[in-house]
Structure formats: structure tokens, C-alpha cells
Protein backbone atom coordinates (compact mmCIF):
# COMPACT_ATOMS: atom_id res chain seq x y z
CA UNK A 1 76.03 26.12 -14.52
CA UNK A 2 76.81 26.76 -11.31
CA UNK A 3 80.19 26.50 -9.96
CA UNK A 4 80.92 25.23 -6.41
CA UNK A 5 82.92 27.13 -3.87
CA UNK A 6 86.80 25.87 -4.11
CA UNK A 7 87.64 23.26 -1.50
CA UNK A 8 90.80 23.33 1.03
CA UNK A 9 93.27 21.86 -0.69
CA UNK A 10 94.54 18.14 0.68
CA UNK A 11 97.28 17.99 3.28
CA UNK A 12 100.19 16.99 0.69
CA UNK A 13 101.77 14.60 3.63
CA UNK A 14 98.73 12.30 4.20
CA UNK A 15 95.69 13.39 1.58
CA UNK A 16 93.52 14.52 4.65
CA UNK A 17 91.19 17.57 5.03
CA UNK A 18 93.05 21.02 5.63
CA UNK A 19 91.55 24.19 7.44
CA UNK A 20 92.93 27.59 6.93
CA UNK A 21 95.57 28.90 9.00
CA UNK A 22 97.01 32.11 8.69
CA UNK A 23 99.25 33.64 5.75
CA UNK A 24 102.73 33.82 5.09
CA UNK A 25 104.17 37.18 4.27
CA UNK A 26 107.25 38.26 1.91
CA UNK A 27 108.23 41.66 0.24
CA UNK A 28 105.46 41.12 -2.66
CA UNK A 29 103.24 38.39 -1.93
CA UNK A 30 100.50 37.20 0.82
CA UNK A 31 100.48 33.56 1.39
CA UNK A 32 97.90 31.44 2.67
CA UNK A 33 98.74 28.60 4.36
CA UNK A 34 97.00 26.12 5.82
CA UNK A 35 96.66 23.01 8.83
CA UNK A 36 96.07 19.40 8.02
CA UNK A 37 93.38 18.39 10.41
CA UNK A 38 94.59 15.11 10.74
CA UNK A 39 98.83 15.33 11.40
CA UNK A 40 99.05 18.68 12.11
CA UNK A 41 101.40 19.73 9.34
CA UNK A 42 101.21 23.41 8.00
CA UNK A 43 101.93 23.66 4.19
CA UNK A 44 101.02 26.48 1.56
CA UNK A 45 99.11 25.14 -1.80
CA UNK A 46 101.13 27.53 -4.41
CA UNK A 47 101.99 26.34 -7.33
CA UNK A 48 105.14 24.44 -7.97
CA UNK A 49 106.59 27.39 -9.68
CA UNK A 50 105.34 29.67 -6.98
CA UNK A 51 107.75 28.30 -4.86
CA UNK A 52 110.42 30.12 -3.45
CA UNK A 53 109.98 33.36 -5.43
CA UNK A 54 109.13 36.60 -4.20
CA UNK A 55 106.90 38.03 -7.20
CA UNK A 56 103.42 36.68 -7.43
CA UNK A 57 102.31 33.96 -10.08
CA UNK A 58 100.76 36.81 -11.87
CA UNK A 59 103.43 39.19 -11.99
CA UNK A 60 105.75 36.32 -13.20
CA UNK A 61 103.30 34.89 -16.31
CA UNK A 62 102.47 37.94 -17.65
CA UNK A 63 105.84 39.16 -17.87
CA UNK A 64 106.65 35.40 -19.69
CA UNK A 65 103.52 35.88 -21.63
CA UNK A 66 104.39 39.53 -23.00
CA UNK A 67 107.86 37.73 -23.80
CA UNK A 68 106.29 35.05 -25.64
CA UNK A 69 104.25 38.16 -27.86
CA UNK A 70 108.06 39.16 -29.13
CA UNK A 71 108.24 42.28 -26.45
CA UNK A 72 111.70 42.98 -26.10
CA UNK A 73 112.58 42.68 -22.44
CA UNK A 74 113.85 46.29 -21.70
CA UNK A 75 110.14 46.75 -22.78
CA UNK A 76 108.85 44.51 -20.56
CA UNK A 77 111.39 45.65 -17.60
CA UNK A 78 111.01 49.71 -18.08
CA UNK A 79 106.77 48.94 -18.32
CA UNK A 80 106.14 46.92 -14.78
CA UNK A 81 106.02 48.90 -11.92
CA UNK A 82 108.04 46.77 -9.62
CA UNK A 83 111.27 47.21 -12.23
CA UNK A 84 112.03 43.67 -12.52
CA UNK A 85 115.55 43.20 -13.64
CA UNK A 86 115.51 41.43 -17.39
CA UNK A 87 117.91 38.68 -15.51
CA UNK A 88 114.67 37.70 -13.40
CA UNK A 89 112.88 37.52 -16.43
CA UNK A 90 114.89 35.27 -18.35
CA UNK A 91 115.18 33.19 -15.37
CA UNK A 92 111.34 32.69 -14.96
CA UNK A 93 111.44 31.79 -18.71
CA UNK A 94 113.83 29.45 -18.26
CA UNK A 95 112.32 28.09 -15.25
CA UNK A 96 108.83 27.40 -16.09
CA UNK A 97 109.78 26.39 -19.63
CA UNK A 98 106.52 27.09 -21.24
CA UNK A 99 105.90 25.57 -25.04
CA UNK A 100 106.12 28.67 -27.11
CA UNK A 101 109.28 29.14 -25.88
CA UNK A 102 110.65 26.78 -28.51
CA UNK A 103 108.76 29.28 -31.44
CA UNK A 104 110.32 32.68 -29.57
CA UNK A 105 113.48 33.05 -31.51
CA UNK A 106 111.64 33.08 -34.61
CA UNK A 107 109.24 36.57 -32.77
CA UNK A 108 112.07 39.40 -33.43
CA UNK A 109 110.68 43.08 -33.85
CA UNK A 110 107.14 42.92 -34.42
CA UNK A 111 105.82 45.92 -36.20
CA UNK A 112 102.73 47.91 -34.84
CA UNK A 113 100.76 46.72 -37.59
CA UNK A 114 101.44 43.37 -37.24
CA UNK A 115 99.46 41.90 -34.26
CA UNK A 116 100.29 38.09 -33.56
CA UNK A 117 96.89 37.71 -32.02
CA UNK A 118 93.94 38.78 -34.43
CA UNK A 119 91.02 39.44 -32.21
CA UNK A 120 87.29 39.67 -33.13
CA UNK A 121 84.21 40.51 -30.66
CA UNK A 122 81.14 38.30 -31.94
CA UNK A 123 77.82 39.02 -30.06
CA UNK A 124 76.50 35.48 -29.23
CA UNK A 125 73.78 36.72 -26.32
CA UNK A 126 76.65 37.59 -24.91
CA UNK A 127 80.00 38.99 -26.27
CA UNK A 128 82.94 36.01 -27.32
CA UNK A 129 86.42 37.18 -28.11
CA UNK A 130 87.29 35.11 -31.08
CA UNK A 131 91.10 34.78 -31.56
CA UNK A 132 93.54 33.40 -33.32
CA UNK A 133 97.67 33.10 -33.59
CA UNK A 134 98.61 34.39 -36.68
CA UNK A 135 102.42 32.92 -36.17
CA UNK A 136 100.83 29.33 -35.43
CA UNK A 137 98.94 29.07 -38.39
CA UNK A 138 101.45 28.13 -40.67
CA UNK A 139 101.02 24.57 -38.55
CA UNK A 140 97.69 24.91 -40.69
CA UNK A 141 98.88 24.89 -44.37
CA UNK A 142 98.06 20.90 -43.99
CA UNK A 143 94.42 22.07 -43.85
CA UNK A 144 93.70 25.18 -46.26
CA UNK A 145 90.47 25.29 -45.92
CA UNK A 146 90.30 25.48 -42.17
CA UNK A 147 93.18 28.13 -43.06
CA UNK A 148 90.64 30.47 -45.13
CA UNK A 149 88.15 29.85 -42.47
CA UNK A 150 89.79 31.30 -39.71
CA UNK A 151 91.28 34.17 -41.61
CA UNK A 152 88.38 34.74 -43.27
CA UNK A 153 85.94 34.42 -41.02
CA UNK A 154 82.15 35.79 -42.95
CA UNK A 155 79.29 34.48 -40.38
CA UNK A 156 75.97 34.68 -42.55
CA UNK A 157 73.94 37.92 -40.96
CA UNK A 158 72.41 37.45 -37.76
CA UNK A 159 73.30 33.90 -37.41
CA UNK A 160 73.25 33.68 -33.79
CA UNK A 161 70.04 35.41 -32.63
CA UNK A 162 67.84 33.11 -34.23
CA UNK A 163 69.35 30.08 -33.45
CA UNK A 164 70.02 26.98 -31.11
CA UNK A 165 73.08 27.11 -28.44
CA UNK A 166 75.27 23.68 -29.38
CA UNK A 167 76.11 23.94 -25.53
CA UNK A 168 72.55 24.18 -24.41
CA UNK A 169 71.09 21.45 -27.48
CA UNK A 170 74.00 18.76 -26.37
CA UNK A 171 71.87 18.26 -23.41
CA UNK A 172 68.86 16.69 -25.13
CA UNK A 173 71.21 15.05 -27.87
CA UNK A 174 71.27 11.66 -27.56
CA UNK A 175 74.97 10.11 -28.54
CA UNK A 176 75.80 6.34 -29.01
CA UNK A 177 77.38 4.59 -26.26
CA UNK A 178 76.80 7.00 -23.78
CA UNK A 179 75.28 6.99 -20.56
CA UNK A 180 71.74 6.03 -20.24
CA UNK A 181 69.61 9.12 -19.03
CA UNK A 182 72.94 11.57 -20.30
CA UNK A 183 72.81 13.73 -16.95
CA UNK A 184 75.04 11.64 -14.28
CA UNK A 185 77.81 13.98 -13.46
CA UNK A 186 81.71 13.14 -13.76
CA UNK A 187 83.40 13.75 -10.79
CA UNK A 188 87.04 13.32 -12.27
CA UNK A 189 89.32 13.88 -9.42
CA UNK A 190 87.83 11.63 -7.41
CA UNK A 191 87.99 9.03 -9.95
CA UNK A 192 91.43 8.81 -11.06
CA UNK A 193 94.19 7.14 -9.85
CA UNK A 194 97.12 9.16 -7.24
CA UNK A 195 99.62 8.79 -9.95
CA UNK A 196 97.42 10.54 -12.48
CA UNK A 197 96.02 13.37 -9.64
CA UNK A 198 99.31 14.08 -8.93
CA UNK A 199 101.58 14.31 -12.22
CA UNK A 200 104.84 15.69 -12.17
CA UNK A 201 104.82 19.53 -12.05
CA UNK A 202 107.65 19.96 -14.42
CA UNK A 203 106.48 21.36 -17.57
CA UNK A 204 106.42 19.98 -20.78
CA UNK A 205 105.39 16.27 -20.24
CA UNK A 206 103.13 14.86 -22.92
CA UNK A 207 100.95 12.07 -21.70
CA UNK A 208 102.81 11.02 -18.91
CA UNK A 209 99.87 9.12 -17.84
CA UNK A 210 97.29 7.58 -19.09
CA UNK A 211 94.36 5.84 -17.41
CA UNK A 212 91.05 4.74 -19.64
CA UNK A 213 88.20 5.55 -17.73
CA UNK A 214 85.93 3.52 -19.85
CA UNK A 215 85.51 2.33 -23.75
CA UNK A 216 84.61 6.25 -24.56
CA UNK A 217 86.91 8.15 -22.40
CA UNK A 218 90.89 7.77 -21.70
CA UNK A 219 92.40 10.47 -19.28
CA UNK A 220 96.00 11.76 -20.16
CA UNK A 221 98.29 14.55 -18.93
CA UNK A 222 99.69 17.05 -20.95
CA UNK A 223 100.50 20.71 -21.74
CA UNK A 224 96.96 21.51 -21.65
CA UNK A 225 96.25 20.58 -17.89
CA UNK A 226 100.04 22.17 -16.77
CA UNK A 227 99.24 25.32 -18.83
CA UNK A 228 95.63 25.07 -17.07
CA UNK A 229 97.12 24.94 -13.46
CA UNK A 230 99.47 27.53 -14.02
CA UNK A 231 96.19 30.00 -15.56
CA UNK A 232 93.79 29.00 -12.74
CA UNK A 233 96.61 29.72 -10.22
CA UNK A 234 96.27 33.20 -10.81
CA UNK A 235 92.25 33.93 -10.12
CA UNK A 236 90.19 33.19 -7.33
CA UNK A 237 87.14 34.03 -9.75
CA UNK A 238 85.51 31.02 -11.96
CA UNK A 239 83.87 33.54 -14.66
CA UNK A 240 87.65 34.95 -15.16
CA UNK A 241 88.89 31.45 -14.78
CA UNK A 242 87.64 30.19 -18.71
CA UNK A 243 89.07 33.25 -20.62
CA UNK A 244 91.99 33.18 -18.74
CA UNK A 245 92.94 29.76 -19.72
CA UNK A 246 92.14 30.32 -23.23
CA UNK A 247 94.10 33.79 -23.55
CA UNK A 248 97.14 31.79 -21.62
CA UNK A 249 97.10 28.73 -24.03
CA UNK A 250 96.96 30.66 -26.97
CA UNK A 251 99.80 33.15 -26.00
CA UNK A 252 102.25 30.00 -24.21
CA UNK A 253 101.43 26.74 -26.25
CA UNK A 254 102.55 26.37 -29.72
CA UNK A 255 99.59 23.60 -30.29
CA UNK A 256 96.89 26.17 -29.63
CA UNK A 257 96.05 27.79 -32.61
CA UNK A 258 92.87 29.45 -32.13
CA UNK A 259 90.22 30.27 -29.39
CA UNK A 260 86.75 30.45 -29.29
CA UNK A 261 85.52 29.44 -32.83
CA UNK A 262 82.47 30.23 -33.92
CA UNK A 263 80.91 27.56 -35.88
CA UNK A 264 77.34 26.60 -36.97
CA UNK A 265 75.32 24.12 -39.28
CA UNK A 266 71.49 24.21 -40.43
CA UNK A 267 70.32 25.97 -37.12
CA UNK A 268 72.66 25.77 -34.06
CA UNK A 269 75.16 27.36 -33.05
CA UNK A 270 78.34 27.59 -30.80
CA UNK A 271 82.09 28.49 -29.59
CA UNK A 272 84.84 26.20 -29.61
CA UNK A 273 86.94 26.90 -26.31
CA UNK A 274 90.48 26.07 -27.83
CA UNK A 275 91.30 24.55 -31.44
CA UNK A 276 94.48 22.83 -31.59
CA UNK A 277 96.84 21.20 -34.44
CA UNK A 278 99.38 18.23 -33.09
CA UNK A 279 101.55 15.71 -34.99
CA UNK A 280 99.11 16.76 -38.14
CA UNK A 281 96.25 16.35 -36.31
CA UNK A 282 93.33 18.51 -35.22
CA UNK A 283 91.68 18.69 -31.95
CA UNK A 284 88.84 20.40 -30.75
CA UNK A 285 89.61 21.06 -26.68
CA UNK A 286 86.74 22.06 -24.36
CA UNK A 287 87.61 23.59 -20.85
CA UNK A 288 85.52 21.84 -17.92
CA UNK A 289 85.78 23.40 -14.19
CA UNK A 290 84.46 20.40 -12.09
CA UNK A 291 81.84 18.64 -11.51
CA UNK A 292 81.53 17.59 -15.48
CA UNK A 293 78.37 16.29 -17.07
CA UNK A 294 80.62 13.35 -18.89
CA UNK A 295 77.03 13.18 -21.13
CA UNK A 296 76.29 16.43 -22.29
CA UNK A 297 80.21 16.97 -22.89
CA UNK A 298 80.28 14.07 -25.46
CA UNK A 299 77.58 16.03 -27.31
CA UNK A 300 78.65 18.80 -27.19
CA UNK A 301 81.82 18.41 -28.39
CA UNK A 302 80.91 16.01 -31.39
CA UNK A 303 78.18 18.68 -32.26
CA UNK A 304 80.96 20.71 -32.47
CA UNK A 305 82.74 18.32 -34.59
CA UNK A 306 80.27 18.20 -37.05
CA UNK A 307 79.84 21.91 -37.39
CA UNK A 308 82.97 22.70 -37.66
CA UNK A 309 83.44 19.60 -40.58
CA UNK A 310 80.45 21.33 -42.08
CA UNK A 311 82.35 24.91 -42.34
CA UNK A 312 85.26 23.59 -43.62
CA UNK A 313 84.92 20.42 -45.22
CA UNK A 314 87.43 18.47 -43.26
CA UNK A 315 85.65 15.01 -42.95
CA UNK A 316 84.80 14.17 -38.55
CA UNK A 317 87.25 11.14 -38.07
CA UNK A 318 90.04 14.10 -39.09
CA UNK A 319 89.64 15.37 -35.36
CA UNK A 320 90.18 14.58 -31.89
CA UNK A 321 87.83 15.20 -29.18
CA UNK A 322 88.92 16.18 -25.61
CA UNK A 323 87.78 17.94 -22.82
CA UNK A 324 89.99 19.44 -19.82
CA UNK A 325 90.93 21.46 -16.79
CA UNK A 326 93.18 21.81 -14.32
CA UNK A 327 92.89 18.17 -12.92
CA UNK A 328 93.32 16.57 -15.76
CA UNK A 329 92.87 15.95 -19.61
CA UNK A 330 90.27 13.41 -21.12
CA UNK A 331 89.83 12.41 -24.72
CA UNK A 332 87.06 10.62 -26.27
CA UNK A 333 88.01 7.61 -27.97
């Protein structure tokens, strides 16, 4: 799919068109800010936690997400170049407040041999990083056989180069109580109320807001969509953008316990983005840059569903279905 060029942002003081207008400089960052074209107010579109501090968003996650992977923080301070003291580091962590931080006390002195993420490169046409948190899976004892699948992950020989793409199939699947002709895209942002655009920035707010968007979709905001602004903050690039996200949820939010997922059943195929376990629950979480087929991304996920029900045998109405990005968060009823 192709992905649209990225719009200037809104002028924060009246919602009006913005045009680019200059940068703002500091000791380590470039800023771009921009002009509404309607008041005439300049304002820069960082991130809330961008504000006011003089490392970029970059520099300041992956030092929080090394953190968050039990590195000591002399590590972390004596390995970036800029020597950040350990006191800015704690204060970032403190700052942003990201999920995991709540599991980090139990991360002491990892060995060498004992990698938190296991990582596995499956050819798929192209090449997937499957990965999973080995820390977070005790959330999974609840579900032992979805436990043994993910540990033991044994894909049947050759499975993917003779089969059907879920993502690519979900187009011609037809699914009940969808739209008509399946192909009308879902522009979200523009169809969701100011309060719900604009959630609070503060982190750690589950659902917020809700709004049902109709009898098969009801929009939310939660970690997923914070930890999703904070990832897509950091690349101008949409191909980066996906694996980004997934590598940022998995490292920062204790829900996430696994990313891209291959499953399969009879003869298709696919990758679940992000795999999640809340209040005993499991959800199967599909990242969406806009504009979203609302169609296809029923089918897809429920095709998803059912192949990952079929791997494990975890009967469907077990799991939640959702689909998000950095706008906002939108589960199927």
C-alpha cells in the first residue's frame, strides 16, 4: 500500500492549516517549526515529551529502552557518545513513565546468555523478525499452549512459499456485518471526535476515551496509541515506522508479549504485528498508518484469529481484535 506524504501538522490554537517556517536550534537538536496560515501563530509539533529538553526524542527512548532491557545505567552512560549523566536518565524515566517501568525492578544483572528478547528471522517473501519477551511470558501460564507455541515455535517446511498471504486473502474475504463492497477506506482522524484526537499526552491512561464508531468498531485510547506516538516521533520514514513501533512496544509495554507471529491454517499464511495479554485476556493488535481499509482490516485480523485458534487451540471468542496507530486505537466488537 502506498503511504501518503505526512501533512503539516494543525495550528494547535485554532485547528487551521500550517506551512513550514524555519527551525529552531539548541545544543543537540534542529527544530522545525511552523506558521498557522490562518492567526499567524508559530508553534513546533514535538512531542509532548520533546518539550523543553535538549537531547532528541531518539537519544532519550533508546537510552529508556536499553534501561527497560536491565542495562545498568553506568552502561548506558559510559556507551552514548554525548555522556549523558545517569541523573538525566533517571529523570527521562521518570518523566515519560513508560509501562515496563513497573516490571524493571524485577530486570537485575542479566547474564550474556540470557537474552530477554528471543529473536527469530522467518523468510516470508520477505524477511519478518519474529520476537518475543521472555520476562512477559509468565503473563502466559493462563494459556500453556500458546506458551509452547511461542517457545517452541516448529513451522512445517516451506510453509510460506507455497501459500496464500492472510493480508493479501482478507481483501476478497467476505466478513458478516461489514461494509458492502469491503474496499471504502477509513479515514479515522477525520472521524473522531476533538476530545478523542486530542487525548491527554500523559502516559499511562487506559481508555480515557471511548467513542463507538459503529455496531463493529469502538475507538479507545490507550498505551498502545501513546507508545505509538512516542515510536513514530522518532522517523520520518513509513517502512521504518511499523518495526519501530513493534520493537518499542515490546521493549516499553508490559502487555506486549510478542511481535510478529507467524501463524497459518490449511493454506494461508501471515504475521501478527503485536500479540498482547491484558486482565487475562488475549488480543491480537494490528498497526494501521492512515488511510485504513476498515474492510479488509476486519478480515484480516479475524483470519488471524482463526489461525492462530487453529495453532494453539484456544477457542476465537478467547481474543480481542484491534487495530491501531498513532491517532488512535479501535477494537472490533
Amino acid at each position: 500500500m502506498k503511504l501518503l506524504p505526512k501533512a503539516n501538522p494543525q495550528c494547535p490554537y485554532c485547528n487551521n492549516p500550517s506551512k513550514k517556517k524555519g527551525f529552531k536550534k539548541n545544543k543537540q537538536r534542529i527544530i522545525q517549526r511552523y506558521l498557522c496560515k490562518s492567526c499567524n501563530k508559530s508553534f513546533t509539533s514535538q512531542h509532548p515529551t520533546q518539550k523543553s529538553k535538549t537531547y532528541p526524542l531518539k537519544t532519550i527512548l533508546t537510552a529508556i529502552s536499553s534501561y527497560n532491557l536491565g542495562t545498568p545505567l553506568r552502561k548506558i552512560t559510559s556507551q552514548n557518545k554525548e555522556a549523558i549523566p545517569s541523573s538525566t536518565i533517571l529523570n527521562w524515566i521518570k518523566t515519560i513513565n513508560l509501562p515496563m517501568n513497573r516490571l524493571r525492578n524485577k530486570i537485575k544483572n542479566i547474564p550474556k546468555h540470557n537474552i530477554i528478547i528471543k529473536q527469530k528471522f522467518i523468510h516470508h517473501k520477505q524477511p519478518f523478525l519474529y520476537q518475543y519477551h521472555s520476562l512477559k511470558l509468565d503473563f502466559a501460564k493462563k494459556f500453556p499452549t500458546l506458551l509452547h507455541y511461542l517457545t517452541n515455535l516448529d513451522l512445517p517446511k516451506n510453509i510460506f512459499e507455497n501459500s496464500k498471504r492472510i493480508s493479501e486473502t482478507s481483501r476478497e474475504t467476505p466478513t458478516k456485518g461489514g461494509d458492502e463492497q469491503g474496499v471504502a477506506p477509513f479515514g479515522v482522524a477525520s472521524r473522531i471526535s476533538n476530545e478523542v484526537r486530542n487525548p491527554s499526552p500523559a502516559i499511562g491512561l487506559v481508555g480515557v476515551s471511548k467513542l463507538s464508531l459503529n455496531n463493529e468498531i469502538t475507538q479507545k485510547q490507550n498505551y498502545a496509541v501513546e507508545l505509538a506516538k512516542l515510536a513514530a516521533a522518532i522517523t520520518k520514514d513509513n517502512k521504518q515506522r511499523h518495526n519501530i513501533i513493534e520493537n518499542f512496544m515490546l521493549t516499553n509495554d508490559t502487555a506486549t508479549i510478542a511481535a510478529e507471529v507467524p501463524v497459518y491454517f490449511e493454506n494461508f499464511t501471515g504475521h501478527i504485528d503485536i500479540l498482547q495479554i491484558r486482565f487475562h485476556k488475549l488480543y491480537i493488535l494490528d498497526y494501521k498508518p492512515e488511510p485504513i481499509n476498515k474492510q479488509q482490516t476486519i478480515n484480516q485480523l479475524k483470519l488471524y484469529r482463526k489461525a492462530l485458534s487453529k495453532r494453539t487451540s484456544i477457542p476465537e471468542h478467547k481474543f480481542k481484535l484491534a487495530f491501531f496507530n498513532d491517532t488512535g486505537y479501535y477494537e472490533i466488537n
